[in-house]
N, C-alpha and C. Protein backbone atom coordinates (compact mmCIF):
# COMPACT_ATOMS: atom_id res chain seq x y z
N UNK A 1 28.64 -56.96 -229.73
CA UNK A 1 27.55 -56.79 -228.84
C UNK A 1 26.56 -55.78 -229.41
N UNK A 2 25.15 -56.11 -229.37
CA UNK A 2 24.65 -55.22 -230.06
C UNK A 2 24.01 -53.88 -228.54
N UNK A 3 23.81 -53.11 -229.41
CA UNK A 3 23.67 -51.89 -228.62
C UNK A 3 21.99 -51.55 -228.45
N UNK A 4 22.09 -51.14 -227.60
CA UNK A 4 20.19 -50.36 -227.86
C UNK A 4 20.26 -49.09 -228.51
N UNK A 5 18.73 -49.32 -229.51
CA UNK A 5 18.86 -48.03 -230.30
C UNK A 5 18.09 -47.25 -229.28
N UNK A 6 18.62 -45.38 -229.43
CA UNK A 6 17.97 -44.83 -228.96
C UNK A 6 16.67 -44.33 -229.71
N UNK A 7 15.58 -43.88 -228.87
CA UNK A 7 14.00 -43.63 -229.50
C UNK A 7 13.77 -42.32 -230.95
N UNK A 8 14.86 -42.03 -230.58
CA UNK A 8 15.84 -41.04 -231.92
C UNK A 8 15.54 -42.18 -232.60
N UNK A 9 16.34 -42.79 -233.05
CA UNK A 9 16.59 -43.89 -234.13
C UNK A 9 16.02 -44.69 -234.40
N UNK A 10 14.81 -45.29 -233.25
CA UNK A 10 14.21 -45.95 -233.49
C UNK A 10 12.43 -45.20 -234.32
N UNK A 11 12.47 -44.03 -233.67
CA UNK A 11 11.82 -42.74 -234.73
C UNK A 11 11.92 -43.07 -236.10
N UNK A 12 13.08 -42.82 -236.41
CA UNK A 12 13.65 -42.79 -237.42
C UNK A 12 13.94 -43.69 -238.48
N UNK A 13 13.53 -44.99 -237.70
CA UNK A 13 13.27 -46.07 -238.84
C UNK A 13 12.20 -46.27 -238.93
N UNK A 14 11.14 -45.52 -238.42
CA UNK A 14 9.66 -45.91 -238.58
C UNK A 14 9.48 -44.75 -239.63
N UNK A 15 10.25 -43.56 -239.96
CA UNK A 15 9.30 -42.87 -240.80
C UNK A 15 10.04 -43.33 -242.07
N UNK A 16 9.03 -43.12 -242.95
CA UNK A 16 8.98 -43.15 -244.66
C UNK A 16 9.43 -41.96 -245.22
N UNK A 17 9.54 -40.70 -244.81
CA UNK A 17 10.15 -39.66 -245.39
C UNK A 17 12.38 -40.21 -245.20
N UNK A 18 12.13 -39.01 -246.15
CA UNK A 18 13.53 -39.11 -246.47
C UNK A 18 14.34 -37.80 -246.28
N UNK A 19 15.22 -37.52 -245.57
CA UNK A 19 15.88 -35.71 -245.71
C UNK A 19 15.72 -34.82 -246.34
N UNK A 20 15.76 -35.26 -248.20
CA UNK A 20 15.59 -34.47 -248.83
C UNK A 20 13.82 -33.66 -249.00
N UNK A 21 12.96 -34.68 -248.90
CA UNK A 21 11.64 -34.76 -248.83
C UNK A 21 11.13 -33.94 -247.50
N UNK A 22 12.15 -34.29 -246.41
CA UNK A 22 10.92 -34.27 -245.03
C UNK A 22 10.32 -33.11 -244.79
N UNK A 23 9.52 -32.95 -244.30
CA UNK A 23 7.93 -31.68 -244.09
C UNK A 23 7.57 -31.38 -245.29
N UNK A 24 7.11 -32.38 -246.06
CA UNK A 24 6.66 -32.27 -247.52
C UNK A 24 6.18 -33.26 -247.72
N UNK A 25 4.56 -33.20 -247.87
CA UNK A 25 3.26 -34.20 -247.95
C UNK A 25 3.59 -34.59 -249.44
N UNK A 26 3.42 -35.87 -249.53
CA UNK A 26 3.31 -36.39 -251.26
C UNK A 26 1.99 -37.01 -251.05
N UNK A 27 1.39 -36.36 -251.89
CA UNK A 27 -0.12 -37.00 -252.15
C UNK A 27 -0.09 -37.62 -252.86
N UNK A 28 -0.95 -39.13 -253.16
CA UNK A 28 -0.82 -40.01 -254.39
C UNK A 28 -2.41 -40.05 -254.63
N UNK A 29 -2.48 -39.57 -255.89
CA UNK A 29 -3.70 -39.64 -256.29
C UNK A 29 -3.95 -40.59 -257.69
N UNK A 30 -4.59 -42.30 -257.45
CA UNK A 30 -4.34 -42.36 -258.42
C UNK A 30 -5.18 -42.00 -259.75
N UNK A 31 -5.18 -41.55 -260.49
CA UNK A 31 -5.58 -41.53 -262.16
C UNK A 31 -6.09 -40.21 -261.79
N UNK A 32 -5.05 -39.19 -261.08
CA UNK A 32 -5.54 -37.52 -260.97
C UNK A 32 -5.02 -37.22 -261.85
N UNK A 33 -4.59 -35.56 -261.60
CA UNK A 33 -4.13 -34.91 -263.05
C UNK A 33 -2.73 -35.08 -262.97
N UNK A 34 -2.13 -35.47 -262.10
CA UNK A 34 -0.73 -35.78 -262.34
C UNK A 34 -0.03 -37.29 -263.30
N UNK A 35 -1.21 -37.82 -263.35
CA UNK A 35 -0.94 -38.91 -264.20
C UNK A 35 -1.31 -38.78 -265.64
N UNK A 36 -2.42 -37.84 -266.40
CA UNK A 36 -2.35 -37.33 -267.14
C UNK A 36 -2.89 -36.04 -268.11
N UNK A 37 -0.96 -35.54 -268.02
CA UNK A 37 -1.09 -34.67 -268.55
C UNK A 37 -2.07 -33.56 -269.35
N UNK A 38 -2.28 -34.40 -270.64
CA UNK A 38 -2.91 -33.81 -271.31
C UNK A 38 -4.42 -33.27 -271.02
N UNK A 39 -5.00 -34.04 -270.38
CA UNK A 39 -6.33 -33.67 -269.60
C UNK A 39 -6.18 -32.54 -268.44
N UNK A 40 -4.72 -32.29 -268.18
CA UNK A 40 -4.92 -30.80 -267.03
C UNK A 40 -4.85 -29.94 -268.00
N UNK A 41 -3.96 -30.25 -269.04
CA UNK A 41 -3.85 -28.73 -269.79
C UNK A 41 -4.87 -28.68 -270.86
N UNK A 42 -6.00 -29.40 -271.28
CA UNK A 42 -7.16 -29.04 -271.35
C UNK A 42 -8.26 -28.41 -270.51
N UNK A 43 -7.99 -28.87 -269.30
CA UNK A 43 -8.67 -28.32 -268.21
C UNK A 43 -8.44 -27.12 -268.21
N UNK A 44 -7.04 -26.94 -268.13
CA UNK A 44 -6.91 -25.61 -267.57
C UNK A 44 -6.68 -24.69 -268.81
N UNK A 45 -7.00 -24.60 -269.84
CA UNK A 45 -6.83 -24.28 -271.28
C UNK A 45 -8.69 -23.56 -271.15
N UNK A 46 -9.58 -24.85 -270.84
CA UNK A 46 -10.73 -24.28 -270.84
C UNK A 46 -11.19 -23.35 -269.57
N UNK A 47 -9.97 -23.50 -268.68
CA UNK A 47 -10.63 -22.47 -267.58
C UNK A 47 -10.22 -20.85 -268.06
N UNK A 48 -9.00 -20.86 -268.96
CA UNK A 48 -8.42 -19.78 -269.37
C UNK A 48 -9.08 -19.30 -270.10
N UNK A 49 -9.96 -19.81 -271.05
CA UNK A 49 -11.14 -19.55 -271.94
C UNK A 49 -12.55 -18.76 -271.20
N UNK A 50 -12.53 -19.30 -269.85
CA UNK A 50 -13.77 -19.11 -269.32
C UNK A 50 -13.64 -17.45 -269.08
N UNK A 51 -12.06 -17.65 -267.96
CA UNK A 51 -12.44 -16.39 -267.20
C UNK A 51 -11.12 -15.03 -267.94
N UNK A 52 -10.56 -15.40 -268.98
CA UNK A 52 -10.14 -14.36 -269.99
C UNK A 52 -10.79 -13.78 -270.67
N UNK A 53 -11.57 -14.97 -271.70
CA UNK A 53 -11.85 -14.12 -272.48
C UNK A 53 -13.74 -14.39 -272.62
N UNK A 54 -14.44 -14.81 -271.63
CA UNK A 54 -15.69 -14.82 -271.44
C UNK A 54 -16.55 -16.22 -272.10
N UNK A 55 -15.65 -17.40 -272.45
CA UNK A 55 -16.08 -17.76 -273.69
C UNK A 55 -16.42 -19.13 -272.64
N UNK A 56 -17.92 -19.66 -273.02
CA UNK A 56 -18.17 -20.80 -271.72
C UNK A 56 -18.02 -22.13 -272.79
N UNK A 57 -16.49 -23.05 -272.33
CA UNK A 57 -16.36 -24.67 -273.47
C UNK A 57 -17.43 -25.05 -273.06
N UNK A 58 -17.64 -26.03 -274.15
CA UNK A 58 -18.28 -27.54 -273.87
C UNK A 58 -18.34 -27.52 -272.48
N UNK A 59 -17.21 -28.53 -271.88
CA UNK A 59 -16.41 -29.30 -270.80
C UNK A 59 -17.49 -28.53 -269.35
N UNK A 60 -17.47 -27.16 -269.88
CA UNK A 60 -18.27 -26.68 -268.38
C UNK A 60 -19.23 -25.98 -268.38
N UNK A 61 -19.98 -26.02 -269.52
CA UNK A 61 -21.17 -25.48 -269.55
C UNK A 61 -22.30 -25.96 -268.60
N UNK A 62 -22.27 -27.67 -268.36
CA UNK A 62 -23.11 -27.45 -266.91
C UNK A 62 -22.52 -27.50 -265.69
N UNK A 63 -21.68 -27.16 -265.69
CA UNK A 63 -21.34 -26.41 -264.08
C UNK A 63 -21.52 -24.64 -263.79
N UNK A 64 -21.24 -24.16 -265.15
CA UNK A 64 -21.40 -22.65 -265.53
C UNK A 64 -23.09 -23.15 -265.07
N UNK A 65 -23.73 -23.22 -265.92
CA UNK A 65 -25.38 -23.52 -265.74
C UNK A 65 -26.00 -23.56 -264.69
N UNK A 66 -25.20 -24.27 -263.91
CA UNK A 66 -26.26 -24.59 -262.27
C UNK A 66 -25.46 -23.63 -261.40
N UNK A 67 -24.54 -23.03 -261.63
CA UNK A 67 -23.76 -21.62 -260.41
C UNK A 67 -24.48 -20.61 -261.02
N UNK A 68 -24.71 -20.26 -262.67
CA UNK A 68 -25.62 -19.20 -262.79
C UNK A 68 -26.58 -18.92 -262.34
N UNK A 69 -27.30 -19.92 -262.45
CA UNK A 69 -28.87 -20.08 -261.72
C UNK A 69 -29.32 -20.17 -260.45
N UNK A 70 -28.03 -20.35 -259.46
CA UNK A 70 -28.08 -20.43 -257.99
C UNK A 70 -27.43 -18.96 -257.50
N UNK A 71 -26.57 -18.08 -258.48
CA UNK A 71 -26.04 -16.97 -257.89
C UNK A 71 -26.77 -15.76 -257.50
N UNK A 72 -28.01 -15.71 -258.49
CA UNK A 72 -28.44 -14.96 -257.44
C UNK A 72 -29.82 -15.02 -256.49
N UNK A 73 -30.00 -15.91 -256.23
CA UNK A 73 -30.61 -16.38 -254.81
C UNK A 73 -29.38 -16.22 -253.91
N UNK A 74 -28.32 -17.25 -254.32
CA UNK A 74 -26.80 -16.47 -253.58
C UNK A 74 -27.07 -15.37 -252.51
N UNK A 75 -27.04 -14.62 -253.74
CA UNK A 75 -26.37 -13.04 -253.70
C UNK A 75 -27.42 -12.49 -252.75
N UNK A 76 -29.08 -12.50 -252.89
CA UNK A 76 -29.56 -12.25 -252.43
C UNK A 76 -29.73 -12.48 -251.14
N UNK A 77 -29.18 -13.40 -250.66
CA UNK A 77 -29.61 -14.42 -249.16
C UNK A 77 -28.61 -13.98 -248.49
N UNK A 78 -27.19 -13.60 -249.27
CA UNK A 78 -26.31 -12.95 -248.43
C UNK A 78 -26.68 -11.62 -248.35
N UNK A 79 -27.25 -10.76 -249.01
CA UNK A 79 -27.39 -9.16 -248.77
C UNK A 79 -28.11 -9.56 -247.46
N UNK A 80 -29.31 -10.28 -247.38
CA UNK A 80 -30.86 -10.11 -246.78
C UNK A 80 -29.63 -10.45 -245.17
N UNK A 81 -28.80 -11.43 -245.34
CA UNK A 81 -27.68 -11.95 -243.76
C UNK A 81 -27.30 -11.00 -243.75
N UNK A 82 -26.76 -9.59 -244.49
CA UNK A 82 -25.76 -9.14 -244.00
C UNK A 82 -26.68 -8.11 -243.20
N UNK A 83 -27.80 -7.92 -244.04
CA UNK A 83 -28.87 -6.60 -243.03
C UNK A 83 -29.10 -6.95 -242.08
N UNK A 84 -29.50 -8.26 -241.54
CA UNK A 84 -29.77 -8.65 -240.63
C UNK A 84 -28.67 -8.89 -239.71
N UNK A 85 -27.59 -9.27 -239.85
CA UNK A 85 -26.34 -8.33 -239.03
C UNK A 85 -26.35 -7.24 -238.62
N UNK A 86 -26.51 -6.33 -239.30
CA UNK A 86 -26.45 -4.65 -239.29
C UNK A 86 -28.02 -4.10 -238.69
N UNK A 87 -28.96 -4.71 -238.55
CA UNK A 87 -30.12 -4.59 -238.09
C UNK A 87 -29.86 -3.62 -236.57
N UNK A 88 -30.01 -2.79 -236.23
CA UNK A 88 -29.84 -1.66 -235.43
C UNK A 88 -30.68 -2.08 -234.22
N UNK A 89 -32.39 -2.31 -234.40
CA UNK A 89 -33.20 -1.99 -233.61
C UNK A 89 -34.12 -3.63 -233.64
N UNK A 90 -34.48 -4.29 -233.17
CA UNK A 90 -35.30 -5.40 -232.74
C UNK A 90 -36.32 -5.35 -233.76
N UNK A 91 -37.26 -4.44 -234.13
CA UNK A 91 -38.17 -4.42 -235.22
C UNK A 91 -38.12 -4.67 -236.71
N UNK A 92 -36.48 -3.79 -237.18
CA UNK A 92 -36.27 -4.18 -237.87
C UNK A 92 -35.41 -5.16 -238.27
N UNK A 93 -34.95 -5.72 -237.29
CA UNK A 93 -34.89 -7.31 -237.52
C UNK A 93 -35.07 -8.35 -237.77
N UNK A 94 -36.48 -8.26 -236.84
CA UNK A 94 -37.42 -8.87 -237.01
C UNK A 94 -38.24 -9.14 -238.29
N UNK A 95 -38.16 -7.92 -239.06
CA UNK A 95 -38.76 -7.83 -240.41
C UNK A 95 -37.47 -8.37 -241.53
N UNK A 96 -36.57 -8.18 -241.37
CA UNK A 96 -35.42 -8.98 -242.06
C UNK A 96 -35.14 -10.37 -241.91
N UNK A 97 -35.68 -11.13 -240.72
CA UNK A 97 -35.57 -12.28 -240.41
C UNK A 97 -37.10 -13.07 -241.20
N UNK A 98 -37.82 -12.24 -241.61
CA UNK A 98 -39.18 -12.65 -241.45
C UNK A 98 -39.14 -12.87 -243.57
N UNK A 99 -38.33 -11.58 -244.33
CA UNK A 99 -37.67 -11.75 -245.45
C UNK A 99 -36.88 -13.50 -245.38
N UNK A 100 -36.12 -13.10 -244.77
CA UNK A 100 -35.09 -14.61 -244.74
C UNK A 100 -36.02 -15.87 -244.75
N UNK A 101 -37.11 -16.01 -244.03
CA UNK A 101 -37.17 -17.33 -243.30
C UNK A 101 -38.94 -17.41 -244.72
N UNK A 102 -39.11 -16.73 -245.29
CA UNK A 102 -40.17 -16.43 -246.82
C UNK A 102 -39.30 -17.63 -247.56
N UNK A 103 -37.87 -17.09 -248.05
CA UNK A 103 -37.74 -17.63 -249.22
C UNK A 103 -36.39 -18.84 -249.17
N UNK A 104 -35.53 -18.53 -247.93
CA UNK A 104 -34.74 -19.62 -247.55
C UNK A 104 -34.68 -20.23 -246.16
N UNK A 105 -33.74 -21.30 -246.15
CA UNK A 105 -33.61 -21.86 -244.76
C UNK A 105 -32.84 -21.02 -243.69
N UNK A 106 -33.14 -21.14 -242.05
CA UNK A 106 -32.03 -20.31 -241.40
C UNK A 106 -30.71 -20.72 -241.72
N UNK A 107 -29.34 -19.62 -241.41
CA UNK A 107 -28.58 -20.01 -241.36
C UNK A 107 -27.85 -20.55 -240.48
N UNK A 108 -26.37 -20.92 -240.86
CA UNK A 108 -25.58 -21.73 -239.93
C UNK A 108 -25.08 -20.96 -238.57
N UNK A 109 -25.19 -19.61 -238.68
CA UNK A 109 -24.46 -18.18 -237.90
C UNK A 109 -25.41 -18.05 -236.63
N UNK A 110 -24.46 -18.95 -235.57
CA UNK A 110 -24.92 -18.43 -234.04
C UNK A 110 -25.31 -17.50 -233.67
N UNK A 111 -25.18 -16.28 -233.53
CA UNK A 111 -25.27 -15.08 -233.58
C UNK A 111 -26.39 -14.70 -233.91
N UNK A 112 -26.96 -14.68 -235.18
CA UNK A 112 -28.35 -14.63 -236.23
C UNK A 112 -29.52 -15.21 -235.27
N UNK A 113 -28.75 -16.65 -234.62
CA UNK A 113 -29.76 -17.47 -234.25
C UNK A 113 -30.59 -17.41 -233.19
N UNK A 114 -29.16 -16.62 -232.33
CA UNK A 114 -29.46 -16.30 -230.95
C UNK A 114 -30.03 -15.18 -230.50
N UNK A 115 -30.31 -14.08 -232.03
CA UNK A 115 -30.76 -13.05 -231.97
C UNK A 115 -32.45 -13.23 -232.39
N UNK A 116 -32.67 -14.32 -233.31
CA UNK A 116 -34.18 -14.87 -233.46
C UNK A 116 -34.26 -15.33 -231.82
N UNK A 117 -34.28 -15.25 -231.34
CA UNK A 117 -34.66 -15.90 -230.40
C UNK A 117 -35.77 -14.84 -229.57
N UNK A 118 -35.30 -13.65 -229.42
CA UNK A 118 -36.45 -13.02 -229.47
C UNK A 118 -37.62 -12.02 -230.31
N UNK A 119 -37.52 -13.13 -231.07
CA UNK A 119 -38.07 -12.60 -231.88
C UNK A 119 -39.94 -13.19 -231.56
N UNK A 120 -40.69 -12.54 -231.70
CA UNK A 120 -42.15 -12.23 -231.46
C UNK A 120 -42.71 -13.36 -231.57
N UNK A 121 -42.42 -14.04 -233.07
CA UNK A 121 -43.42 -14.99 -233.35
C UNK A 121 -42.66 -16.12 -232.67
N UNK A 122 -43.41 -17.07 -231.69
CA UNK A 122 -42.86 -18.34 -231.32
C UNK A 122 -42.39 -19.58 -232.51
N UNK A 123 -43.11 -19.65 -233.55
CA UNK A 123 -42.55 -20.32 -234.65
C UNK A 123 -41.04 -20.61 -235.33
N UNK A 124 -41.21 -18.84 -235.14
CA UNK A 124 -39.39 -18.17 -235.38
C UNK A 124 -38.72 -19.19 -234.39
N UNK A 125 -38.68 -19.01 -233.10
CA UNK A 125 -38.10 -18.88 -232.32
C UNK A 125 -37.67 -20.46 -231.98
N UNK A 126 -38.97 -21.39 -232.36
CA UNK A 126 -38.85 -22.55 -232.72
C UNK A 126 -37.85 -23.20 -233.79
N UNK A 127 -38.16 -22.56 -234.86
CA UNK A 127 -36.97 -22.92 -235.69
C UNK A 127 -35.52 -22.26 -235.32
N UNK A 128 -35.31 -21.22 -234.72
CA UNK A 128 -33.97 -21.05 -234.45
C UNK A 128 -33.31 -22.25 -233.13
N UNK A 129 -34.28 -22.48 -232.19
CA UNK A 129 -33.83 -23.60 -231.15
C UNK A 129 -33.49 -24.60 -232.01
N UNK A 130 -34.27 -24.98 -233.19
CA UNK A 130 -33.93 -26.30 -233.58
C UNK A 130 -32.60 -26.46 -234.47
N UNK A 131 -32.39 -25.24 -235.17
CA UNK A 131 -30.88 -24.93 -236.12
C UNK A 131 -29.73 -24.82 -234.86
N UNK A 132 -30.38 -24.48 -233.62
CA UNK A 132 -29.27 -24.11 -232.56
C UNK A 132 -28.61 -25.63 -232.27
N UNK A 133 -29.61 -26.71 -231.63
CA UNK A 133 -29.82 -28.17 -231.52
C UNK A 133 -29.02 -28.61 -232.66
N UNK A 134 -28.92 -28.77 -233.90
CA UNK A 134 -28.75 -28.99 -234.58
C UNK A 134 -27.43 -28.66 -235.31
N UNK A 135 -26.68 -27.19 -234.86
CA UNK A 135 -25.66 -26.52 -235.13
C UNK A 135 -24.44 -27.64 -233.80
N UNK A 136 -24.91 -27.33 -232.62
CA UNK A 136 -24.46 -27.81 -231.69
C UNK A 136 -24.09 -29.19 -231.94
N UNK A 137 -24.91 -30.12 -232.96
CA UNK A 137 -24.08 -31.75 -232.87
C UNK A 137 -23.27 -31.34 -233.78
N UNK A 138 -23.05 -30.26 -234.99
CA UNK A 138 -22.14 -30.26 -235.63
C UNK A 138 -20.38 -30.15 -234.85
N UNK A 139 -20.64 -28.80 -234.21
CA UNK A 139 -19.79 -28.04 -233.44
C UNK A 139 -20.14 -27.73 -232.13
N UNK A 140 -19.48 -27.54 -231.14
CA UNK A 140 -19.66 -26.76 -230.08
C UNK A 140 -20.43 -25.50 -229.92
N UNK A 141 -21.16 -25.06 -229.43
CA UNK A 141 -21.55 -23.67 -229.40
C UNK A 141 -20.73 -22.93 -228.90
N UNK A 142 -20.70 -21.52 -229.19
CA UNK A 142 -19.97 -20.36 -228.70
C UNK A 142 -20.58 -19.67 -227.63
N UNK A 143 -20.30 -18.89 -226.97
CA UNK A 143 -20.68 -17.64 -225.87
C UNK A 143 -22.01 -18.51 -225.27
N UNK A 144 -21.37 -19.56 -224.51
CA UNK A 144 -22.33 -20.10 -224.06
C UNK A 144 -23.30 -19.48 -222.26
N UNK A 145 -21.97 -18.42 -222.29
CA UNK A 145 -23.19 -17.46 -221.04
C UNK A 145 -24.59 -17.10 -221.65
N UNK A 146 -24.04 -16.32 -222.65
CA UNK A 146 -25.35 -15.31 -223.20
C UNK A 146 -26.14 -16.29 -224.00
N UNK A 147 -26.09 -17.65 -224.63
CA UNK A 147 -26.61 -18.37 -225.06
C UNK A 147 -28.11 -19.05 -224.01
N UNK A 148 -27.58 -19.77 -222.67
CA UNK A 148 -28.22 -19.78 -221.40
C UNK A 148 -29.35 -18.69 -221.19
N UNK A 149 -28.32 -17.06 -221.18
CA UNK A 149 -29.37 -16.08 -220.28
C UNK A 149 -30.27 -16.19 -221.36
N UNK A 150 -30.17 -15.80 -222.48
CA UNK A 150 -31.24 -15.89 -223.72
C UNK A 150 -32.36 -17.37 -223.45
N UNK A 151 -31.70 -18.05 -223.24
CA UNK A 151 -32.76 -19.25 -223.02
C UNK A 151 -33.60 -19.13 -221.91
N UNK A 152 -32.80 -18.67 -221.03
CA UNK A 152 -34.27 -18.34 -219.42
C UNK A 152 -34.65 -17.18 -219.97
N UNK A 153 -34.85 -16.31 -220.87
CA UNK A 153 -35.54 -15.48 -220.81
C UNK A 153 -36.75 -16.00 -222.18
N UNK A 154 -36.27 -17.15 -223.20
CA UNK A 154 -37.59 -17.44 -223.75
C UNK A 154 -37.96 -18.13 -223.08
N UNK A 155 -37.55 -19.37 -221.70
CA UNK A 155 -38.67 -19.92 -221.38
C UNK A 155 -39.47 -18.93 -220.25
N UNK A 156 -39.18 -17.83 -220.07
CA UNK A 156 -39.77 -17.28 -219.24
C UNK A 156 -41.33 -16.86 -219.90
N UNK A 157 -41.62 -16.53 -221.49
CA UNK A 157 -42.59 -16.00 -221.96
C UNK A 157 -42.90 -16.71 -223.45
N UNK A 158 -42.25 -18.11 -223.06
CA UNK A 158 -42.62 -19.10 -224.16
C UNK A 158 -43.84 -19.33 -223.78
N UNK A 159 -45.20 -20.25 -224.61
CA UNK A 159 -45.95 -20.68 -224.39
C UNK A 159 -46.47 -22.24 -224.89
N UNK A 160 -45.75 -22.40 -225.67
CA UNK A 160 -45.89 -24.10 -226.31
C UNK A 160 -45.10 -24.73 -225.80
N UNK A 161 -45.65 -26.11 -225.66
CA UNK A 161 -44.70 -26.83 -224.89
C UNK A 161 -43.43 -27.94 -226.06
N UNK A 162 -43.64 -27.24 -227.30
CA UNK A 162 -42.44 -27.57 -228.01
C UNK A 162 -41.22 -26.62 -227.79
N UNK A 163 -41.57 -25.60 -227.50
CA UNK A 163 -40.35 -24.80 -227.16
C UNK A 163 -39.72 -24.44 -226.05
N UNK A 164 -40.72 -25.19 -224.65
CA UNK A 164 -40.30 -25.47 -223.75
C UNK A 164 -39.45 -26.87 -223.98
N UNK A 165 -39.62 -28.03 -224.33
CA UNK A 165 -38.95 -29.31 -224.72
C UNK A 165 -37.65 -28.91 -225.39
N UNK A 166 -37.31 -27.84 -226.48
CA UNK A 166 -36.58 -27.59 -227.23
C UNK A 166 -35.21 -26.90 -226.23
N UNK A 167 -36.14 -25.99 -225.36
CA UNK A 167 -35.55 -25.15 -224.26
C UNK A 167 -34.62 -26.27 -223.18
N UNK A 168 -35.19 -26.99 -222.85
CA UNK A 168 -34.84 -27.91 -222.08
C UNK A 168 -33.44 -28.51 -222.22
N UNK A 169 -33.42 -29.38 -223.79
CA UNK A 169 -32.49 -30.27 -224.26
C UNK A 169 -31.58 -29.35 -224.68
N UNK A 170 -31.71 -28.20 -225.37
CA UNK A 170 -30.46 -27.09 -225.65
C UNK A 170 -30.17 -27.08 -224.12
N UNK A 171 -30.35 -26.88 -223.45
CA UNK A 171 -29.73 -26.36 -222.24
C UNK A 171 -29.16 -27.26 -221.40
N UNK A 172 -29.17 -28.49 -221.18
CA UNK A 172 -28.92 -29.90 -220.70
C UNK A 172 -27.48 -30.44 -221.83
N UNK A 173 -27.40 -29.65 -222.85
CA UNK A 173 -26.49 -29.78 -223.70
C UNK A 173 -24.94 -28.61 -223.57
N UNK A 174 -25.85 -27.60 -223.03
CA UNK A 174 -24.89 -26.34 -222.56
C UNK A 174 -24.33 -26.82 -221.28
């Protein structure tokens, strides 16, 4: 007579792991570096080259090339974020945001964004609604109280009616 399996067992014939294996992902990658050899330990022969003993191969000279040339705009865009974090007083914020938004795009950092917001020039304030809009289909927004009160207080002394529209749909979204 056959028996019923229990949902134990019947578990248990559905998975593909094995005891010795189980909670241990096997990735199959095909024609990665696990298939051949000799191309990782060139790889990694020339990375040992790079960051031992300073010496830039062939193999990565243009990847060296385009991180050199982007590091310090980098570097710079993060100092100019981090002041503007540390920005103490509304004015000079304002003047750090005004650096930022010269030579790069806003950033991804809620916080930053929600702090342009009162910021003087309506333009600003325009582009931070729209990175906000825009942050939001990525992810959820955060601290969505103080996100709101911030918003009735630019439409309170907004004056274009793009940033009233902008005001609107962020908030219909909150």
């Amino acid at each position: 007579m056959n028996r019923k399996k229990s949902w134990r067992e019947i578990d248990q014939g559905r998975s593909t792991t094995t005891p010795s294996n189980q909670g241990r992902f096997r990735i199959h990658t095909p024609g990665g570096a696990s298939s051949n050899p000799k191309a990782t330990s060139g790889y990694k022969s020339d990375l040992n080259k790079l960051f031992d003993k300073g010496e830039v191969p062939e193999s990565l000279k243009s990847i060296v090339s385009g991180i050199s040339s982007q590091s310090g705009d980098a570097a710079e865009r993060q100092q100019l974020l981090r002041q503007a974090r540390q920005a103490e007083t509304q004015a000079e914020f304002n003047v750090i945001c005004n650096q930022i938004l010269e030579k790069y795009e806003l950033p991804d950092d809620q916080n930053l964004l929600t702090r342009m917001l009162d910021h003087p020039e309506e333009s600003i304030v325009q582009k931070a609604l729209e990175q906000l809009v825009e942050l939001d289909g990525r992810r959820p927004l955060m601290k969505r109280a103080l996100l709101r009160t911030r918003l009735v207080t630019v439409e309170q002394v907004a004056r274009d009616q793009k940033t009233h529209d902008l005001l609107a749909f962020l908030k219909e979204r909150l």
